[in-house]
Structure formats: structure tokens, C-alpha cells
Protein backbone atom coordinates (compact mmCIF):
# COMPACT_ATOMS: atom_id res chain seq x y z
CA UNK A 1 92.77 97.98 86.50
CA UNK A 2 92.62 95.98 89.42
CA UNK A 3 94.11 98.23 92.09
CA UNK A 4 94.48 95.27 94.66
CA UNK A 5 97.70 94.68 92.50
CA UNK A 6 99.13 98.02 93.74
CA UNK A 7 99.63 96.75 97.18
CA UNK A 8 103.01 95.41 98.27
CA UNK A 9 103.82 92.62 100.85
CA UNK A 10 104.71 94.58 103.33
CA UNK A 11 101.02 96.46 102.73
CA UNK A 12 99.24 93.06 103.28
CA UNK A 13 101.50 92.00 106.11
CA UNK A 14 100.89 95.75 108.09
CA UNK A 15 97.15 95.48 107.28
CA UNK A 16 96.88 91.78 108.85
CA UNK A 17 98.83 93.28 112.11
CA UNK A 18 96.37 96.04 111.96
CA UNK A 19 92.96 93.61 111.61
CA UNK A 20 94.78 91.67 114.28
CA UNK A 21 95.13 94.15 116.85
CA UNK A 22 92.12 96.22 116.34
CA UNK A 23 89.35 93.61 114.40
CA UNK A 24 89.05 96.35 111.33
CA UNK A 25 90.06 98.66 109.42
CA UNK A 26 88.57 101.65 108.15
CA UNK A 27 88.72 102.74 104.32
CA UNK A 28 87.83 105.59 102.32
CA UNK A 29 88.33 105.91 98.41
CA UNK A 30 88.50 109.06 97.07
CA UNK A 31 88.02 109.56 92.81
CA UNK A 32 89.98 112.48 91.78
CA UNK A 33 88.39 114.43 88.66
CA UNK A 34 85.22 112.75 89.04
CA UNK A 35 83.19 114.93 90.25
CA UNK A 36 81.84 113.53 93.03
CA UNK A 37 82.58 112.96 96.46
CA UNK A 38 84.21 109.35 98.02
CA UNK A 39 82.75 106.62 100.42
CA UNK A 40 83.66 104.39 103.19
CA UNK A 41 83.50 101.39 104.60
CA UNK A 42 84.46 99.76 107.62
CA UNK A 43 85.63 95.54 107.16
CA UNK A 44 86.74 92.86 109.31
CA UNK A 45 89.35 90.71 107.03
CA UNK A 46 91.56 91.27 103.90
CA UNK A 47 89.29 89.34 101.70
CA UNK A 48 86.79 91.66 102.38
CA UNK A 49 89.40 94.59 101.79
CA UNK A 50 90.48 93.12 98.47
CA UNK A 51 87.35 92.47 96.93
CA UNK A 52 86.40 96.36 97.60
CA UNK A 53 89.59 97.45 96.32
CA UNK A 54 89.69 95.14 93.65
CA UNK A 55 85.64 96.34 92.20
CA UNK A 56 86.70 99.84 91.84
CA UNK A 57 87.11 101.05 88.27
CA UNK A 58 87.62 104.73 88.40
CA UNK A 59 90.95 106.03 85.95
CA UNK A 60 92.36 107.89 89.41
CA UNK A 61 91.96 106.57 92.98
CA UNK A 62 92.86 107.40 96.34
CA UNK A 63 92.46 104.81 98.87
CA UNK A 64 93.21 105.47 102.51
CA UNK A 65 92.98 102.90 105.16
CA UNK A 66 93.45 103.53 108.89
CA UNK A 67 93.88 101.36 111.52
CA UNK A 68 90.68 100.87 113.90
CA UNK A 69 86.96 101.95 113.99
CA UNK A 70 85.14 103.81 111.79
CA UNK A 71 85.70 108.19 111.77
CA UNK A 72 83.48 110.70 112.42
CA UNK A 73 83.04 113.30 109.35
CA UNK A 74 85.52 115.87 110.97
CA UNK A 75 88.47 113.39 112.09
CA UNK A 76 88.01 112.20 108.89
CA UNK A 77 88.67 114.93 106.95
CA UNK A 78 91.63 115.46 109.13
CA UNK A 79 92.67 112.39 108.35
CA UNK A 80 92.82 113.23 104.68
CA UNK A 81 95.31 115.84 104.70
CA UNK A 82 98.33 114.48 103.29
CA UNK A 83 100.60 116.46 106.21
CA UNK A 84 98.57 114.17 108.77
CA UNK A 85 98.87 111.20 106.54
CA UNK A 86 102.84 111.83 106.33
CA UNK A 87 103.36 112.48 110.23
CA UNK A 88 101.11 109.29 110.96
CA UNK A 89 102.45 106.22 109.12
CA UNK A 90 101.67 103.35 111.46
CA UNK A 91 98.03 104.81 111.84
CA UNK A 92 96.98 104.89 107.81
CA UNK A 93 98.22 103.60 104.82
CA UNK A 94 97.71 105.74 101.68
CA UNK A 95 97.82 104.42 97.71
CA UNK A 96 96.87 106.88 94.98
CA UNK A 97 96.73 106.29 91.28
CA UNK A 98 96.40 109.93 90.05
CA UNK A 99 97.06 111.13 86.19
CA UNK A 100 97.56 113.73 84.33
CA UNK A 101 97.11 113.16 80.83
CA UNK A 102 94.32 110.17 79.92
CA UNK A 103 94.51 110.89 76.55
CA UNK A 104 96.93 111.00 73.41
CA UNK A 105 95.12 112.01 69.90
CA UNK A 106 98.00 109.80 68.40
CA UNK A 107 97.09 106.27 69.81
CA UNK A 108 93.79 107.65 69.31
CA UNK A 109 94.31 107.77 65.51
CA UNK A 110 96.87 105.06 65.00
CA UNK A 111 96.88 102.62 67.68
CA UNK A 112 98.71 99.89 65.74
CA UNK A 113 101.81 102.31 65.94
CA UNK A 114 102.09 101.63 69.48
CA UNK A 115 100.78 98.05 69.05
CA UNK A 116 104.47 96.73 70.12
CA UNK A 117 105.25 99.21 72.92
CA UNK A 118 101.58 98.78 74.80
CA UNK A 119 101.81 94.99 74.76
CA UNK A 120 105.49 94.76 75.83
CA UNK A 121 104.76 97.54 79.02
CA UNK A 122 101.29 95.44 80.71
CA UNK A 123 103.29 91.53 80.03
């Protein structure tokens, strides 16, 4: 999936403002069930923000941008709490794809039974 297609509009349009007034933004992506830990990265322009965003292939994602420079380790995981994340809209922006089932034995098995219903959900 390309997860740049999760972001809205008014994302792009409150991430420009953001670039504008500070000269980056700050992003961390987070890979739920993955067993390993995230990383971040600090860019200047959206093109450089979608192309990230866009590379990442992971079934569950959590991307968090903030507004500004880079965070230490311990602001950061502040910053990560959802209860911060909530109480601080116009300093982050927060997009998650998270799942909880990845699997069904029946498509698994007989995929041409949902041949009709895949295809008409992703046109």
C-alpha cells in the first residue's frame, strides 16, 4: 500500500503551513507487531515527506509528524503518547494503519470466491 494515499487535503495543506513556518518537519514511523523498534527523520519539503511515506511497506504503520526540529529521545517518547498527541493537534499530526486480523483461511483456500468482492472494494 502506498500510505501517502492516506493523507487528506487538509493534511498536505497543514503540513505546507508547518514547512513554511518552521523549514521542517520531524517524522517518526512506528511498525506495530513487528518486532522492532521505529525511526526518524527530519525533511525540508513534502516531496521529501511523500517519498518516505510512500517507500514504507510494513502491513501496520504509525506515522507521526510534528511541527519543527528534530526531538530528543525523551520528548520524543512523550510525544508518542496518544493523550499528548490528542491535547496537541496543531503541534503533530498522527495516521495509523493498525489491524487485527491479516489473515482469513477462506480466501486462503478459495480466493476466486471473493474474486468479485476484492476487485469491486480497491477500484
Amino acid at each position: 500500500m502506498n500510505y501517502s494515499q492516506l493523507f487528506t487535503d487538509h493534511h498536505v495543506a497543514t503540513l505546507q503551513d508547518w514547512l513554511m513556518e518552521n523549514g521542517q518537519l520531524f517524522i517518526h514511523f512506528e511498525f506495530p507487531h513487528s518486532g522492532g523498534s521505529g525511526f526518524s527523520y527530519s525533511v525540508s519539503s513534502l516531496e521529501q515527506l511523500k517519498s518516505l511515506v510512500s517507500k514504507q511497506s510494513h502491513d501496520e504503520i504509525e506515522i507521526f509528524i510534528f511541527k519543527g526540529k528534530p526531538l530528543n529521545d525523551e520528548e520524543l517518547d512523550k510525544r508518542l503518547e496518544r493523550q499528548w498527541l490528542y491535547q496537541n493537534v496543531s503541534e503533530a499530526l498522527y495516521i495509523a494503519v493498525l489491524k487485527n486480523c491479516n489473515y482469513h483461511e477462506g480466501y486462503e483456500k478459495s480466493p476466486e470466491k471473493y474474486k468479485d468482492a476484492v476487485v469491486a472494494w480497491f477500484e
